[in-house]
N, C-alpha and C. Protein backbone atom coordinates (compact mmCIF):
# COMPACT_ATOMS: atom_id res chain seq x y z
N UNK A 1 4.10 14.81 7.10
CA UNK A 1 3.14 13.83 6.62
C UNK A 1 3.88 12.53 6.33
N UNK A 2 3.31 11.55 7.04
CA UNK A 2 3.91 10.24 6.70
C UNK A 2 3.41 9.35 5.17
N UNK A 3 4.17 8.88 4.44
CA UNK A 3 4.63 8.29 3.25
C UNK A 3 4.08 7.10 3.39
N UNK A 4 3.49 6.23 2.95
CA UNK A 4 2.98 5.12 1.97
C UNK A 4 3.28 4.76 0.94
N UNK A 5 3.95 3.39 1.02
CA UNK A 5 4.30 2.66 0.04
C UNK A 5 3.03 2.20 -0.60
N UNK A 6 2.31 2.15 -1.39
CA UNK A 6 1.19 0.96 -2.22
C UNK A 6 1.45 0.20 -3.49
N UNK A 7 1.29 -1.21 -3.10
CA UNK A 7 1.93 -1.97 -4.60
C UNK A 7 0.36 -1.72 -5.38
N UNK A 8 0.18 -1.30 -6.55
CA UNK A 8 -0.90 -2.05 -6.52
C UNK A 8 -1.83 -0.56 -7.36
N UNK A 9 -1.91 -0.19 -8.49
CA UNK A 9 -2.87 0.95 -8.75
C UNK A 9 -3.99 0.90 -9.15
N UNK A 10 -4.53 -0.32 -9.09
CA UNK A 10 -5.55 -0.92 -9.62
C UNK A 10 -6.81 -0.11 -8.65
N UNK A 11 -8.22 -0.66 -8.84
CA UNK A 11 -9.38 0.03 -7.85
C UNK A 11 -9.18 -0.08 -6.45
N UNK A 12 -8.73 -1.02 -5.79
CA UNK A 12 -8.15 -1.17 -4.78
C UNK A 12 -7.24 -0.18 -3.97
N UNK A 13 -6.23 -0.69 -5.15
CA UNK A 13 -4.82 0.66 -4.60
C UNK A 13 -5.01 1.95 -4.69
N UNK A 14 -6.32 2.53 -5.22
CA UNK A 14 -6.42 3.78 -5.53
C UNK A 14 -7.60 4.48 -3.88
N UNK A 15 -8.41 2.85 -3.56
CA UNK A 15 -8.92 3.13 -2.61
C UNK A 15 -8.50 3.35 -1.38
N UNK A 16 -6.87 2.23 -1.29
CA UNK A 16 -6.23 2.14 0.09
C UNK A 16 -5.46 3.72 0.09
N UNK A 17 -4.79 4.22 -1.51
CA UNK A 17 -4.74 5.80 -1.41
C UNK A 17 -5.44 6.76 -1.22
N UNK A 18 -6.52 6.58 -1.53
CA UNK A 18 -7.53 7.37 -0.62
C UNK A 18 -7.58 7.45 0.70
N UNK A 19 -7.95 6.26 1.09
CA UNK A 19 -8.18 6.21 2.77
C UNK A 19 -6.83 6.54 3.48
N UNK A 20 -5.45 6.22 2.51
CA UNK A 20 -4.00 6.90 3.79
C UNK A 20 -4.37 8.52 3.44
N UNK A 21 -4.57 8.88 2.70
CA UNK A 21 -5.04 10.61 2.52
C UNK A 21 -5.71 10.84 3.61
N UNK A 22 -6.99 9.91 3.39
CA UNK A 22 -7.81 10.54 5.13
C UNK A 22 -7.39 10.45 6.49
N UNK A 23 -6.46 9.61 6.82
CA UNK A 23 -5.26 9.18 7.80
C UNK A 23 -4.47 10.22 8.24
N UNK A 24 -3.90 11.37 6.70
CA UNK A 24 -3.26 12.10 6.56
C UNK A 24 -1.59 11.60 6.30
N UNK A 25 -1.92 10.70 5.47
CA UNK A 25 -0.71 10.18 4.83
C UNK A 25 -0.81 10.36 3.57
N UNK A 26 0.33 10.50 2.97
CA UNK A 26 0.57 10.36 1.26
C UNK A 26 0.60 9.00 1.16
N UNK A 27 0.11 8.85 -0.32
CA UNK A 27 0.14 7.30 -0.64
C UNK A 27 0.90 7.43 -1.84
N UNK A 28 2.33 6.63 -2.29
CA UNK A 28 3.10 6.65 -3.25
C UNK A 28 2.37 5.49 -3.96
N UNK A 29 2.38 5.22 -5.54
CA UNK A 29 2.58 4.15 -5.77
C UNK A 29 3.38 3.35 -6.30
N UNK A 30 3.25 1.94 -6.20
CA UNK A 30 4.31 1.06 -7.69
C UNK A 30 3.13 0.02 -8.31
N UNK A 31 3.44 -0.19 -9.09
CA UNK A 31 2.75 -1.14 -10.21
C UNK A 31 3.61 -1.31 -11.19
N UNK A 32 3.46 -2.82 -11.93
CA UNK A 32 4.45 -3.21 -12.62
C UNK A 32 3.41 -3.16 -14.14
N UNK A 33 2.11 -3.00 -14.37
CA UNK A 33 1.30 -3.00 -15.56
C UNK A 33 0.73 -1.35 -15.51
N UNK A 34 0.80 -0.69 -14.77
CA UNK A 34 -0.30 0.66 -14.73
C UNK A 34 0.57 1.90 -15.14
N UNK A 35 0.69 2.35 -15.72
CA UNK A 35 1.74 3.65 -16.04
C UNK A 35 1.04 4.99 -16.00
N UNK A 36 1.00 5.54 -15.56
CA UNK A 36 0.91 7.09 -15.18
C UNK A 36 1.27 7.84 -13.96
N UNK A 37 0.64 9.25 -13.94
CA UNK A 37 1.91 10.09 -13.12
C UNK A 37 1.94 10.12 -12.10
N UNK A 38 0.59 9.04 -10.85
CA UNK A 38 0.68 8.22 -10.20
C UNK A 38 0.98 7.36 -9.93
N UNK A 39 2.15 6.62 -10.42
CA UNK A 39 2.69 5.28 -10.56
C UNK A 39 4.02 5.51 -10.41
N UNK A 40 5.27 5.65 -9.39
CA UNK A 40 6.62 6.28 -9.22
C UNK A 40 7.28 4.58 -9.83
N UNK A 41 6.80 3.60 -10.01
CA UNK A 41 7.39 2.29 -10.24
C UNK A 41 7.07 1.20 -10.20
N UNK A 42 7.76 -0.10 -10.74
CA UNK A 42 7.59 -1.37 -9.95
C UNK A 42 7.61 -1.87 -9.07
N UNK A 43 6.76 -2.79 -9.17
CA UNK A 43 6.51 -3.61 -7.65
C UNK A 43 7.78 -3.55 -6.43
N UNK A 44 8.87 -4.07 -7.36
CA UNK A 44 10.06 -4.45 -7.03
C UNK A 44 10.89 -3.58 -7.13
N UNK A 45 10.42 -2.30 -6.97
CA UNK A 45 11.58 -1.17 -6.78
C UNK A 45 11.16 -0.76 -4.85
N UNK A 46 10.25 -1.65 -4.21
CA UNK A 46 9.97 -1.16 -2.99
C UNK A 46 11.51 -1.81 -2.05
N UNK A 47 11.87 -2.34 -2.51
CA UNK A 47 13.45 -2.74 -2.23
C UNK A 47 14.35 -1.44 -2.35
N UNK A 48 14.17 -0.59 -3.50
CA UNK A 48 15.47 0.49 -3.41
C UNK A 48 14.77 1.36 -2.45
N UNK A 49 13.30 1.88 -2.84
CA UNK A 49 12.37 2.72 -2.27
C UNK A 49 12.36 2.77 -0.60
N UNK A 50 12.69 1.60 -0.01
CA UNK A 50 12.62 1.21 1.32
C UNK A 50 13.32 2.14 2.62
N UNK A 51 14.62 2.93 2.36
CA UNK A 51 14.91 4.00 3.35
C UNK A 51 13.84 5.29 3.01
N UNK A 52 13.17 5.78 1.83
CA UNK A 52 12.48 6.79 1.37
C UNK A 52 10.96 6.42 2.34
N UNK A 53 10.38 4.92 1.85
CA UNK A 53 9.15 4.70 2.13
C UNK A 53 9.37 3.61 3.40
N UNK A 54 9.37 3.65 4.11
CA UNK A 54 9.30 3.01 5.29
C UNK A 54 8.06 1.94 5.75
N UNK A 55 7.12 2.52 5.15
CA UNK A 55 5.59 1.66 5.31
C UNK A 55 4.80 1.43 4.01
N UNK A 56 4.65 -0.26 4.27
CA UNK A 56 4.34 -0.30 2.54
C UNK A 56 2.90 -1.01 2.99
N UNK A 57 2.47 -1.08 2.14
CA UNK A 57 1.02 -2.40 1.99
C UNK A 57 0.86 -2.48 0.58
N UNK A 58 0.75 -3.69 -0.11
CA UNK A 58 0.10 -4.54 -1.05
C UNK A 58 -1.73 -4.27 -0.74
N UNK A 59 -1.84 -3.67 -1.89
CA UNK A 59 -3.38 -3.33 -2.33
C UNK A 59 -3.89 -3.90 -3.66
N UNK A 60 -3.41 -4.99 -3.88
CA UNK A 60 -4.01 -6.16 -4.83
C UNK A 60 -5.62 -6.11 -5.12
N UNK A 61 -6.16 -6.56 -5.71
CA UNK A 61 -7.54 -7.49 -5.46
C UNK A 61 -7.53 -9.15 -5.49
N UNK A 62 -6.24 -9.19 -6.53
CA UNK A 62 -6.25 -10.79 -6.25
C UNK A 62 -5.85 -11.07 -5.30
N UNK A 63 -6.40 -11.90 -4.05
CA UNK A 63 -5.82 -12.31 -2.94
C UNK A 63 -4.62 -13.14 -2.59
N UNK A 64 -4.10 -13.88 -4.06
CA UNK A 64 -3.24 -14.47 -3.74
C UNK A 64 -2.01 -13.67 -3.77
N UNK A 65 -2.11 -12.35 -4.97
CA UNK A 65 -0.99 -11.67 -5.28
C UNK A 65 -0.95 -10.54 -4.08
N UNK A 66 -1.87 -10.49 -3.40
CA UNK A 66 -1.74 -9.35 -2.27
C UNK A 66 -0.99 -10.28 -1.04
N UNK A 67 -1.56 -11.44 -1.05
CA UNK A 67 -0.62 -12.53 0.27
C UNK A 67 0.82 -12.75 -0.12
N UNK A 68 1.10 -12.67 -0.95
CA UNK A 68 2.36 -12.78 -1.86
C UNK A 68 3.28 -11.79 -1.71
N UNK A 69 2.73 -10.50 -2.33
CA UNK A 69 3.35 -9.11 -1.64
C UNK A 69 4.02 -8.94 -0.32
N UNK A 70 2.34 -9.39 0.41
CA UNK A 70 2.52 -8.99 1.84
C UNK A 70 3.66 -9.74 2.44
N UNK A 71 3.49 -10.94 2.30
CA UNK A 71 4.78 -11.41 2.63
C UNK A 71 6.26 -10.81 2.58
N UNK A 72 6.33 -10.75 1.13
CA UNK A 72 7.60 -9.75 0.89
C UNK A 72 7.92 -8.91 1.27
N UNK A 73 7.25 -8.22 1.68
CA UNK A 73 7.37 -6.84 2.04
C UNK A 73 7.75 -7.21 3.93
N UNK A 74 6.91 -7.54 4.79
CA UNK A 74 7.24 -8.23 6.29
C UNK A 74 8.48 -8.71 6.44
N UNK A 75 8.81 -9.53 5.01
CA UNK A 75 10.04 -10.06 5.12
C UNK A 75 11.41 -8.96 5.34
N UNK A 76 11.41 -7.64 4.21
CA UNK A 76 12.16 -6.91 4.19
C UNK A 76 11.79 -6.34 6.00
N UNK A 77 13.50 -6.28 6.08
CA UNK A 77 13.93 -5.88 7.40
C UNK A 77 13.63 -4.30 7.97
N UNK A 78 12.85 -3.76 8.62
CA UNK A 78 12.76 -2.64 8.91
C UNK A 78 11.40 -2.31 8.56
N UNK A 79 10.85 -2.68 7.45
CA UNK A 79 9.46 -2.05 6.56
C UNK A 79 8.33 -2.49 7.48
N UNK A 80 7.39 -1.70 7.60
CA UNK A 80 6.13 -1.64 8.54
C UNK A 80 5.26 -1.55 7.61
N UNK A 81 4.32 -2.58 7.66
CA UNK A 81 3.32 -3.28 6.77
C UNK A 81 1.63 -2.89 8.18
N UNK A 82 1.41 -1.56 7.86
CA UNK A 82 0.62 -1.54 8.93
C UNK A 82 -1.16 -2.12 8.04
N UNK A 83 -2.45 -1.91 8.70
CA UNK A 83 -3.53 -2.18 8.42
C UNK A 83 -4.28 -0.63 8.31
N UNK A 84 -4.81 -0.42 7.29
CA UNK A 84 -4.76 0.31 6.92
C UNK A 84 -7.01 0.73 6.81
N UNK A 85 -6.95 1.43 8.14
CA UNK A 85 -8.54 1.49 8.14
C UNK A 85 -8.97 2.94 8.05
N UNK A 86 -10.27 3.07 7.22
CA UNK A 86 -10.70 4.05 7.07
C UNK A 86 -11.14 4.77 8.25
N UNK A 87 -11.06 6.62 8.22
CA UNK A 87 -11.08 6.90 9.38
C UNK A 87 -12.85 7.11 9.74
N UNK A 88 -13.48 6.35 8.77
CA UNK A 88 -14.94 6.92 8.86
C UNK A 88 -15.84 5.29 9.00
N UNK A 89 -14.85 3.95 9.04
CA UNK A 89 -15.32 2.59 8.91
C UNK A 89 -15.85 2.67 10.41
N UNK A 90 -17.12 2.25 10.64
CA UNK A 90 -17.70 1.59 11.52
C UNK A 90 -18.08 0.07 11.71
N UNK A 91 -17.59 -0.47 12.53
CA UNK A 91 -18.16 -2.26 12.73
C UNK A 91 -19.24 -1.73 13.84
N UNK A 92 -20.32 -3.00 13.98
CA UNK A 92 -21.04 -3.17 14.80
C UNK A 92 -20.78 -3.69 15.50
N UNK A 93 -21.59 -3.62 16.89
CA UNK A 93 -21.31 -4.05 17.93
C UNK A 93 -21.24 -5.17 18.43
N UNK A 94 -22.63 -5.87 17.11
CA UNK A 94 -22.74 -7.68 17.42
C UNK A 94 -21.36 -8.01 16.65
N UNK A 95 -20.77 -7.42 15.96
CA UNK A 95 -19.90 -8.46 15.01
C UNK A 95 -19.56 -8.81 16.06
């Protein structure tokens, strides 16, 4: 089973852990305000975390702090920042 990095444990991050579950991924998390036994750390431990977790995504709600992340994370060398879609999301056809 492939590993997920998620910054982020807020309603969001709990949703993007959901949906890597349905993927059939584990979703780790970090958060630097949320503490419990879902929470392995800070934001900024995805730097040591990075040979363990290989694929991260920022699951913010604030958009600026998720563009912010995301960045960081693209930046680190090796880390795969994939998009992360539910396996049950349908778009329409006109979109």
């Amino acid at each position: 089973m492939k590993s997920l990095l998620i910054l982020g444990a807020g309603g969001f991050g709990r949703m993007v852990a959901e949906t890597a579950q349905a993927l059939g991924m584990k979703g780790c998390i970090l958060d630097d305000a949320v503490k419990d036994e879902a929470v392995i750390g800070m934001c900024c431990d995805y730097e040591i975390r990075h040979k363990e977790y290989p694929v991260a995504v920022a699951a913010f709600g604030n958009n600026k702090m998720r563009l912010y992340w995301t960045d960081k994370l693209r930046r680190k060398k090796g880390m795969e920042v994939p998009a992360i879609v539910h396996p049950s999301a349908v778009v329409s056809p006109s979109a």
